[in-house]
N, C-alpha and C. Protein backbone atom coordinates (compact mmCIF):
# COMPACT_ATOMS: atom_id res chain seq x y z
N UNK A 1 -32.32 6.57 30.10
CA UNK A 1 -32.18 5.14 30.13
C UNK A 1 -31.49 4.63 28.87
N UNK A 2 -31.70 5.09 27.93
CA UNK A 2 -31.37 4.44 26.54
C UNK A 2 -29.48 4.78 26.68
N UNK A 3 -29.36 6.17 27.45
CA UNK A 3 -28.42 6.70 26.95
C UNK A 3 -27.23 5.83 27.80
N UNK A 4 -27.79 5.24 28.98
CA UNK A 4 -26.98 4.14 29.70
C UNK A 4 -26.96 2.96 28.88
N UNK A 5 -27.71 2.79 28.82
CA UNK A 5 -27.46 1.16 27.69
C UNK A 5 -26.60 1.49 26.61
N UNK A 6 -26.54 2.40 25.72
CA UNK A 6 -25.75 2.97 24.64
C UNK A 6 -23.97 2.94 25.32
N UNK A 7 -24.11 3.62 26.54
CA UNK A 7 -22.62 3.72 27.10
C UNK A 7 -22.43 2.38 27.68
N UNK A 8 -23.05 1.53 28.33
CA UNK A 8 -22.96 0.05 28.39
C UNK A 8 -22.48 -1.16 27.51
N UNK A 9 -23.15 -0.69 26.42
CA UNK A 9 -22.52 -1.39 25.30
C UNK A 9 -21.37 -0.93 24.66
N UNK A 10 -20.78 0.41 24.68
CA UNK A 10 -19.63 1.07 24.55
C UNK A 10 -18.90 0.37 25.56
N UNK A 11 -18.67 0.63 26.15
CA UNK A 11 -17.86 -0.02 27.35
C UNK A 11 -17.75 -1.34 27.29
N UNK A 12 -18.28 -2.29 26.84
CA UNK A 12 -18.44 -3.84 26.51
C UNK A 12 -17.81 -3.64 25.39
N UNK A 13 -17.93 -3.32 24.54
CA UNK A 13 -16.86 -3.26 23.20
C UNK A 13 -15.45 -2.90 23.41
N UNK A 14 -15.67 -1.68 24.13
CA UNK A 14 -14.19 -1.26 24.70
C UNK A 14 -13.89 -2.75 25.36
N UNK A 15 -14.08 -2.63 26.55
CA UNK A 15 -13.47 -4.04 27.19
C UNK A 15 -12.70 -5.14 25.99
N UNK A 16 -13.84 -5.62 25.02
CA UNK A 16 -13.69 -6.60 24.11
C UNK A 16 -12.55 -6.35 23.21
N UNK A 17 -12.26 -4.85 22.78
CA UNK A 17 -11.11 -4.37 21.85
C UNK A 17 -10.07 -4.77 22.83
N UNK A 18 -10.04 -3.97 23.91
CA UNK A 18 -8.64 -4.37 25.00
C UNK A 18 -8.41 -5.38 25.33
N UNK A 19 -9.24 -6.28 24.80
CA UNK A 19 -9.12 -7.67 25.55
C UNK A 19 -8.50 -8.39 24.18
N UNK A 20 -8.79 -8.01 23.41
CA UNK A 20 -8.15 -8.63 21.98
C UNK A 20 -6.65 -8.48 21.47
N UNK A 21 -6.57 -7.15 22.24
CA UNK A 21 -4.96 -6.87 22.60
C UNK A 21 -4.98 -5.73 21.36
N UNK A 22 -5.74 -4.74 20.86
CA UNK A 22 -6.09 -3.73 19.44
C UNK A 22 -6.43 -3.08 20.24
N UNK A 23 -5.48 -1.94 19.91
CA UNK A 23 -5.49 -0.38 20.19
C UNK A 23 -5.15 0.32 19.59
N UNK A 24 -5.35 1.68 19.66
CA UNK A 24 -4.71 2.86 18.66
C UNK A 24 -3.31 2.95 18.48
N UNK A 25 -2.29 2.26 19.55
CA UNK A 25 -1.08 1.95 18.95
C UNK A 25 -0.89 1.07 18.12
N UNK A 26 -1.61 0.15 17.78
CA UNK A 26 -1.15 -1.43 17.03
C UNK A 26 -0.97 -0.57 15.37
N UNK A 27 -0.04 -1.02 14.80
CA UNK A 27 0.35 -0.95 13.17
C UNK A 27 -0.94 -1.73 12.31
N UNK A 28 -1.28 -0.57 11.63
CA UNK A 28 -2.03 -1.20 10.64
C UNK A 28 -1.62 -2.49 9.95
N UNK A 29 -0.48 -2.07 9.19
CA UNK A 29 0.56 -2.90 8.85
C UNK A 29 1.91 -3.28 9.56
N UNK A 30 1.95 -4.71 9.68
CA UNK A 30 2.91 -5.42 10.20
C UNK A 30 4.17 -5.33 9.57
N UNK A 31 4.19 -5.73 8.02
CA UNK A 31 4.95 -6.06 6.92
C UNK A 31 5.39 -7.33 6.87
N UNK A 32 4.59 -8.22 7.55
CA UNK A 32 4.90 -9.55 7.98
C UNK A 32 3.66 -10.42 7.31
N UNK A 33 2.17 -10.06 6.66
CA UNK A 33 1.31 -10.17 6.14
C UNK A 33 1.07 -9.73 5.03
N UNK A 34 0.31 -10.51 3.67
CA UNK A 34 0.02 -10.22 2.33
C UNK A 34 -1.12 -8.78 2.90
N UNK A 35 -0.47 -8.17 1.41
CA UNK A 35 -1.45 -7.10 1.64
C UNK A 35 -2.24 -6.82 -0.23
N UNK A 36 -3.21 -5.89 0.07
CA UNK A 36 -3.74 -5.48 -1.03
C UNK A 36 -3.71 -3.71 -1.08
N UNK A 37 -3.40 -3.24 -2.27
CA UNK A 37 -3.35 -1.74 -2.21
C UNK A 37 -3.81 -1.20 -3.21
N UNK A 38 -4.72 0.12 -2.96
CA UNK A 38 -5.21 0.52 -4.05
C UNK A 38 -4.34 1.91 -4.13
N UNK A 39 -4.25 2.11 -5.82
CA UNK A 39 -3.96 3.31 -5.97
C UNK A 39 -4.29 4.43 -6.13
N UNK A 40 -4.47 5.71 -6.00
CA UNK A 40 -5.19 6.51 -5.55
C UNK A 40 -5.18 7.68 -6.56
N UNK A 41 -3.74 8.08 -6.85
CA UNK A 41 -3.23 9.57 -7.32
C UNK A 41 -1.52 8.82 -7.72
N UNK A 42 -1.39 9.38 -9.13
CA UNK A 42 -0.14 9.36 -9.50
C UNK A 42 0.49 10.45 -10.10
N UNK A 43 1.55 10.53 -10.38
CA UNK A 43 2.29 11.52 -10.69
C UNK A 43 3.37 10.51 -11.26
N UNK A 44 3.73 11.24 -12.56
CA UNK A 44 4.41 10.91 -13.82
C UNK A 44 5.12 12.30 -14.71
N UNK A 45 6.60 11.82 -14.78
CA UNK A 45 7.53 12.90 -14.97
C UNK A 45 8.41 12.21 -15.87
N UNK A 46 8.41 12.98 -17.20
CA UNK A 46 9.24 12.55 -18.44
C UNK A 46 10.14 14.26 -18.26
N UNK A 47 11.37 13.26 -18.91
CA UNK A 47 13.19 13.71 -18.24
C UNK A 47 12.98 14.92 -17.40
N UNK A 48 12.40 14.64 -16.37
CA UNK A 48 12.58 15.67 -15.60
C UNK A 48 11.93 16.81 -16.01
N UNK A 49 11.19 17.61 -16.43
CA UNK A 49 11.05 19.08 -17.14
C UNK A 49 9.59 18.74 -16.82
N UNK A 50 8.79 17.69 -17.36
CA UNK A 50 7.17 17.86 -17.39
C UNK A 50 6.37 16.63 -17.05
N UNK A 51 5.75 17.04 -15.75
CA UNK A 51 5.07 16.13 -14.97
C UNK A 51 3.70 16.44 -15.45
N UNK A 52 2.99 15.21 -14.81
CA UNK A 52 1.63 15.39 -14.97
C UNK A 52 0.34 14.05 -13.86
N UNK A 53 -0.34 14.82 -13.79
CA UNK A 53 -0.56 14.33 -12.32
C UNK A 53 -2.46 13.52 -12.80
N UNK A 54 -2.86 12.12 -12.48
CA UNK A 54 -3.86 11.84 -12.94
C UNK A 54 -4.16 10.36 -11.81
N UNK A 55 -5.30 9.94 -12.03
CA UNK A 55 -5.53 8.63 -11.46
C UNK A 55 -5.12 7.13 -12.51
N UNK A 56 -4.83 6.23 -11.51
CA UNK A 56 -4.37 4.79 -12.15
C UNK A 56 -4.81 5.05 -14.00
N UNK A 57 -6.12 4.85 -14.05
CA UNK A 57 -6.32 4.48 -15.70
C UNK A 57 -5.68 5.60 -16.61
N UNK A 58 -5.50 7.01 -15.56
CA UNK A 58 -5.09 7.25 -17.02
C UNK A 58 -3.32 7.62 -17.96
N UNK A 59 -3.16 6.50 -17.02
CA UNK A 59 -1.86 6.06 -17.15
C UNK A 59 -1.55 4.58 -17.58
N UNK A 60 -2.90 4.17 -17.73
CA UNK A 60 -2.70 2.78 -18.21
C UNK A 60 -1.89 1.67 -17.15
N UNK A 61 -2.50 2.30 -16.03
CA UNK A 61 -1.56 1.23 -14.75
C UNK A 61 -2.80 1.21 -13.62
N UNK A 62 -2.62 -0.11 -12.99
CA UNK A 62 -3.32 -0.78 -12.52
C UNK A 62 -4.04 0.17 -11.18
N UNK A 63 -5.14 -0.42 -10.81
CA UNK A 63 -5.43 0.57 -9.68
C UNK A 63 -5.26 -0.53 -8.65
N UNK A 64 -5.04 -1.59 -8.42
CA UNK A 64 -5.02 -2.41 -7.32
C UNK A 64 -3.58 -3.36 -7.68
N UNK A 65 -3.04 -3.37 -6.27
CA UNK A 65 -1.98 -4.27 -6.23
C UNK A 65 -2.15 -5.61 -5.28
N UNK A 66 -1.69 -6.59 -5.41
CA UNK A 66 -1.40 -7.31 -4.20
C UNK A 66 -0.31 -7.87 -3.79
N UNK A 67 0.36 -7.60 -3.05
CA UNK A 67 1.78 -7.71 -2.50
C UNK A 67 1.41 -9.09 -1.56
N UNK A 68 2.50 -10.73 -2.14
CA UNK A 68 2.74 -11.51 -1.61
C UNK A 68 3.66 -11.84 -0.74
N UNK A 69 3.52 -11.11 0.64
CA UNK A 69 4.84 -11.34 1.62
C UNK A 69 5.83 -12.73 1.09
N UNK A 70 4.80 -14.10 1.35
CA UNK A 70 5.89 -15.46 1.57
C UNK A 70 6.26 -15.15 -0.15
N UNK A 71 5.82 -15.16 -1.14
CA UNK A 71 6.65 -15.42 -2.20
C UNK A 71 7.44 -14.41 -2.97
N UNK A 72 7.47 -13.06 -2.01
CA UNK A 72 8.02 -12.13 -2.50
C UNK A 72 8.02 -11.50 -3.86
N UNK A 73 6.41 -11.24 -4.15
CA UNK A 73 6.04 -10.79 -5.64
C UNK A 73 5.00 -10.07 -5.45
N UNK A 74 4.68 -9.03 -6.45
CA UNK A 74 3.72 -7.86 -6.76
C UNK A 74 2.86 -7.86 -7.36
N UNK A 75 1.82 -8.71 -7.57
CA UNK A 75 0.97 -8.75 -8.93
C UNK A 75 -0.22 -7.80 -8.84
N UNK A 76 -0.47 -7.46 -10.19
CA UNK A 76 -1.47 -6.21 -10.81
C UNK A 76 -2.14 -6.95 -11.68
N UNK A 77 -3.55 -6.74 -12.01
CA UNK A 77 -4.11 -7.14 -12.94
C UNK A 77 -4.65 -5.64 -13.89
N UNK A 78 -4.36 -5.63 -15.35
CA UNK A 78 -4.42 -4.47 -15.78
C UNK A 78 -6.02 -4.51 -16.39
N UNK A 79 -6.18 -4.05 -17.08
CA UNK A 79 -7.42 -3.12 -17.39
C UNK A 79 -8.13 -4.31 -18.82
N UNK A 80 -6.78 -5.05 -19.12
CA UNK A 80 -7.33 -5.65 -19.99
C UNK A 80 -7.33 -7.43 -19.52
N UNK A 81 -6.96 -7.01 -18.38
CA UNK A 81 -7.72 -8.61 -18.07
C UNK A 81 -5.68 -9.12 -17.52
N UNK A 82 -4.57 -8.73 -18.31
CA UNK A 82 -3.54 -9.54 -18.24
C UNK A 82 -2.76 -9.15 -17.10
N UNK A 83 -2.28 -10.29 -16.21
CA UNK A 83 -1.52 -10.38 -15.00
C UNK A 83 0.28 -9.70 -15.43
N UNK A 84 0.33 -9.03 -14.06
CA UNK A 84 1.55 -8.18 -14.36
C UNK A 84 2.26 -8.82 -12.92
N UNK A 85 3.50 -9.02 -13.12
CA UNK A 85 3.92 -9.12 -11.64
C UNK A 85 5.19 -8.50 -11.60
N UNK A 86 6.11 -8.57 -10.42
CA UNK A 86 7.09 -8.02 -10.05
C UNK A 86 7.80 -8.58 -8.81
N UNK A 87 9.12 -9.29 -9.03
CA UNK A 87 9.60 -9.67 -7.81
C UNK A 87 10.08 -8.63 -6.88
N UNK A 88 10.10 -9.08 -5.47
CA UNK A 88 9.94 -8.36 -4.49
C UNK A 88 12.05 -8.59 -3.94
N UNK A 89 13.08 -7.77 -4.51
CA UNK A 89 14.20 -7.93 -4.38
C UNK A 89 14.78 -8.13 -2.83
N UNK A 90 14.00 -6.77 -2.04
CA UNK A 90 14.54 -6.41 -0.65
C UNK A 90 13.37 -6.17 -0.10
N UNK A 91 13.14 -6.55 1.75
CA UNK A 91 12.07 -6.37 2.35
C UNK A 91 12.64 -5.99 3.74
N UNK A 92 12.31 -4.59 3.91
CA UNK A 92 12.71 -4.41 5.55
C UNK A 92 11.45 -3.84 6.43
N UNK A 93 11.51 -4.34 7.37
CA UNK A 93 10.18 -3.68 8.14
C UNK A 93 11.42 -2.18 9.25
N UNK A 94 11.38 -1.27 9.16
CA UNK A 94 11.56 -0.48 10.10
C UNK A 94 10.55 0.07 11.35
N UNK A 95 10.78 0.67 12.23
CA UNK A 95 9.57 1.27 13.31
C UNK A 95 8.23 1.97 12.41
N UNK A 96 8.67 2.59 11.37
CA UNK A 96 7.37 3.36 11.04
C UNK A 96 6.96 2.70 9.88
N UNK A 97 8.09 2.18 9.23
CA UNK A 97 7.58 1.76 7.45
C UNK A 97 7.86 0.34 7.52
N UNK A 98 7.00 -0.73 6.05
CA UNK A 98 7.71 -1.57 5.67
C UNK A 98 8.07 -0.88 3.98
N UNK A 99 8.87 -1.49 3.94
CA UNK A 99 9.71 -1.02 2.52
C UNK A 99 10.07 -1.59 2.00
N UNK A 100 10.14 -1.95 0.67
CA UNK A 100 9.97 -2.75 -0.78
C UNK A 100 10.84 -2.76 -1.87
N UNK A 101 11.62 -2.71 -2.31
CA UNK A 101 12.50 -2.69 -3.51
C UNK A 101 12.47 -4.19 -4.60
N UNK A 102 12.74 -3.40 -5.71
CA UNK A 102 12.85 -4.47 -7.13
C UNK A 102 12.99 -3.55 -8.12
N UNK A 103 13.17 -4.35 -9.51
CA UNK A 103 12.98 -4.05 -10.87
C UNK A 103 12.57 -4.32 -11.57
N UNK A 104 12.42 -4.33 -12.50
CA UNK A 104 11.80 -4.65 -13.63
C UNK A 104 12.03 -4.18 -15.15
N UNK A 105 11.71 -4.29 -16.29
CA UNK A 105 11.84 -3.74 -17.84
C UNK A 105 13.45 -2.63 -17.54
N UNK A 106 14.12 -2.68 -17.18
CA UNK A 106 15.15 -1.39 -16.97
C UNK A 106 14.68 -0.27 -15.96
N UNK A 107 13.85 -0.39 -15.23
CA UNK A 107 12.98 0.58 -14.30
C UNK A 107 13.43 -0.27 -12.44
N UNK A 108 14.09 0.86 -11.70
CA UNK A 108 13.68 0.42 -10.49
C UNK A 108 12.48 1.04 -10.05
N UNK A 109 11.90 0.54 -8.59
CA UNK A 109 10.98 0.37 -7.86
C UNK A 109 10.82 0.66 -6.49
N UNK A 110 10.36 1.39 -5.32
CA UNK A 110 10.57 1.52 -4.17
C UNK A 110 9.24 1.72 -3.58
N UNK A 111 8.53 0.40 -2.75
CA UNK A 111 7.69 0.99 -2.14
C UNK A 111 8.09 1.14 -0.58
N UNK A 112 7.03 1.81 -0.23
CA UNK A 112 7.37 2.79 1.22
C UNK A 112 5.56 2.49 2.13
N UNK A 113 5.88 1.76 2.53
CA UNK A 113 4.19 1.54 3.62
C UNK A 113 4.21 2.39 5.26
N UNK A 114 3.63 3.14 5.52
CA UNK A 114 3.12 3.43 6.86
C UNK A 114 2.56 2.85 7.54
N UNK A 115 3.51 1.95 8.48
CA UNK A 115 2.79 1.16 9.05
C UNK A 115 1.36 1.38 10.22
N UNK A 116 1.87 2.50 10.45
CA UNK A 116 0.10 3.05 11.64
C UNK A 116 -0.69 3.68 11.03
N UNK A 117 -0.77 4.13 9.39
CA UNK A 117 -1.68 4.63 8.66
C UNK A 117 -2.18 3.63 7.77
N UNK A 118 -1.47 2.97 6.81
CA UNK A 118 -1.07 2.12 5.32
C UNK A 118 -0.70 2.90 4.39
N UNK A 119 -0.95 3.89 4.87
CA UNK A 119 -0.72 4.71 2.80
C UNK A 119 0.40 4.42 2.87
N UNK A 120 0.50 4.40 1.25
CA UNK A 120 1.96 4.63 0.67
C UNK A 120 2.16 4.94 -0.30
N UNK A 121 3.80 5.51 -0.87
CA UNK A 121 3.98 6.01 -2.08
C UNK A 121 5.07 4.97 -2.48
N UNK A 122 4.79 4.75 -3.83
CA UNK A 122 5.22 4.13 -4.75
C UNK A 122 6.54 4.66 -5.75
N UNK A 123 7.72 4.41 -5.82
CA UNK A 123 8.08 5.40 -6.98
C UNK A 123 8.60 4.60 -7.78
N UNK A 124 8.64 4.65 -8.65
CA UNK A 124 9.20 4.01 -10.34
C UNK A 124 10.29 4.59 -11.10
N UNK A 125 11.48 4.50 -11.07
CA UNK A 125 12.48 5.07 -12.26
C UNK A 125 13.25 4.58 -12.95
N UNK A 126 13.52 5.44 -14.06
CA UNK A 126 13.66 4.98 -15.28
C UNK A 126 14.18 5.62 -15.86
N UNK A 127 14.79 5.36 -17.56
CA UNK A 127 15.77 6.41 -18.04
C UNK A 127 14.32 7.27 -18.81
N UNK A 128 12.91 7.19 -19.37
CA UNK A 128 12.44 8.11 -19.77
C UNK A 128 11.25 8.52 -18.70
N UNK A 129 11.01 7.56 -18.32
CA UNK A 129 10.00 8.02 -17.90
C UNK A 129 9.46 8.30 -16.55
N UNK A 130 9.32 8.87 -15.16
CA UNK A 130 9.60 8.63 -13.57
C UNK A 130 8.10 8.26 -13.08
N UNK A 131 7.63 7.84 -12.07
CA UNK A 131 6.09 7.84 -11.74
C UNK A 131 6.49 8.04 -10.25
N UNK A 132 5.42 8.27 -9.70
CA UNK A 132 5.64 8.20 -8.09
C UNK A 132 3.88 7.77 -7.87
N UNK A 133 2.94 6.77 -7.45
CA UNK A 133 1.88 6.60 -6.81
C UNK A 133 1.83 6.47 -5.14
N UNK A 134 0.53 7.15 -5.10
CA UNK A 134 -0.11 7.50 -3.69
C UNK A 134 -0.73 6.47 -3.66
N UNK A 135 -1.11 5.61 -2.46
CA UNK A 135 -2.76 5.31 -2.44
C UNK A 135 -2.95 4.99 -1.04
N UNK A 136 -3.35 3.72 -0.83
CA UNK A 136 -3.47 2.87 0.64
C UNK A 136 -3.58 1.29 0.50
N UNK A 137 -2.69 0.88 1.47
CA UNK A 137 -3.05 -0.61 1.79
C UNK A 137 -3.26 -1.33 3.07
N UNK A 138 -4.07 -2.38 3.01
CA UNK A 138 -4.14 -3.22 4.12
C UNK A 138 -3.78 -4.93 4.27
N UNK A 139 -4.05 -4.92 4.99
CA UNK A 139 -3.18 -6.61 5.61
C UNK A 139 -4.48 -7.13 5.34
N UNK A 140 -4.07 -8.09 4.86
CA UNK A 140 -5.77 -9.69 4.17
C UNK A 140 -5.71 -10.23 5.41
């Protein structure tokens, strides 16, 4: 008996997901919505020869981003309290990714979103120093 009521209410949820129009095809990410992303794992490479692989702090870079679709900007809040931002140059949504470009201090920028997963990698270059971050994001 229980085990019918259990699949009853499965099935009522199901219904309710399909009815909402959310399924395992829908994109996590649109690229059409603000998102928030945390960072996960980075990797950092001075001139090429010696990388080294650690999480956000210990690189002195932020572990959370929030990406403003309408105003086309990146802001980070760092470790010591002060707001970092970054304009958002180019924005394309393709079938699988949305994708991100800008600059900043002499450094370009490329992010790369999966839209049916969120992760994404981040890369940063520069004349000394390269980064590439992992993490994940979602739509607010």
């Amino acid at each position: 008996m229980r085990i019918v009521h259990h699949l009853a209410g499965a099935a009522a949820l199901a219904a309710l997901i399909g009815a909402a129009g959310v399924s395992a095809e829908d994109p996590v990410i649109t690229g059409k919505k603000d998102l928030i992303c945390a960072s996960q794992d980075i990797m950092a490479c001075i001139d090429g020869a010696v990388c080294m692989q650690g999480k956000p702090s210990s690189f002195d870079m932020p572990t959370f981003m929030f990406v403003d679709i309408k105003t086309k900007v990146i802001r980070a809040v760092d470790e010591d309290g002060s707001s970092v931002t970054s304009p958002i140059k180019t924005h394309e949504v393709t079938e699988q990714s949305a994708i991100m470009q800008g600059y900043e201090n002499h450094r370009g920028w490329t992010l790369a979103i999966d839209k049916m997963e969120g992760s994404f990698t981040l890369s940063s270059t520069g004349p000394d120093v390269n980064f590439m971050l992992m993490g994940a994001c979602t739509q607010l």
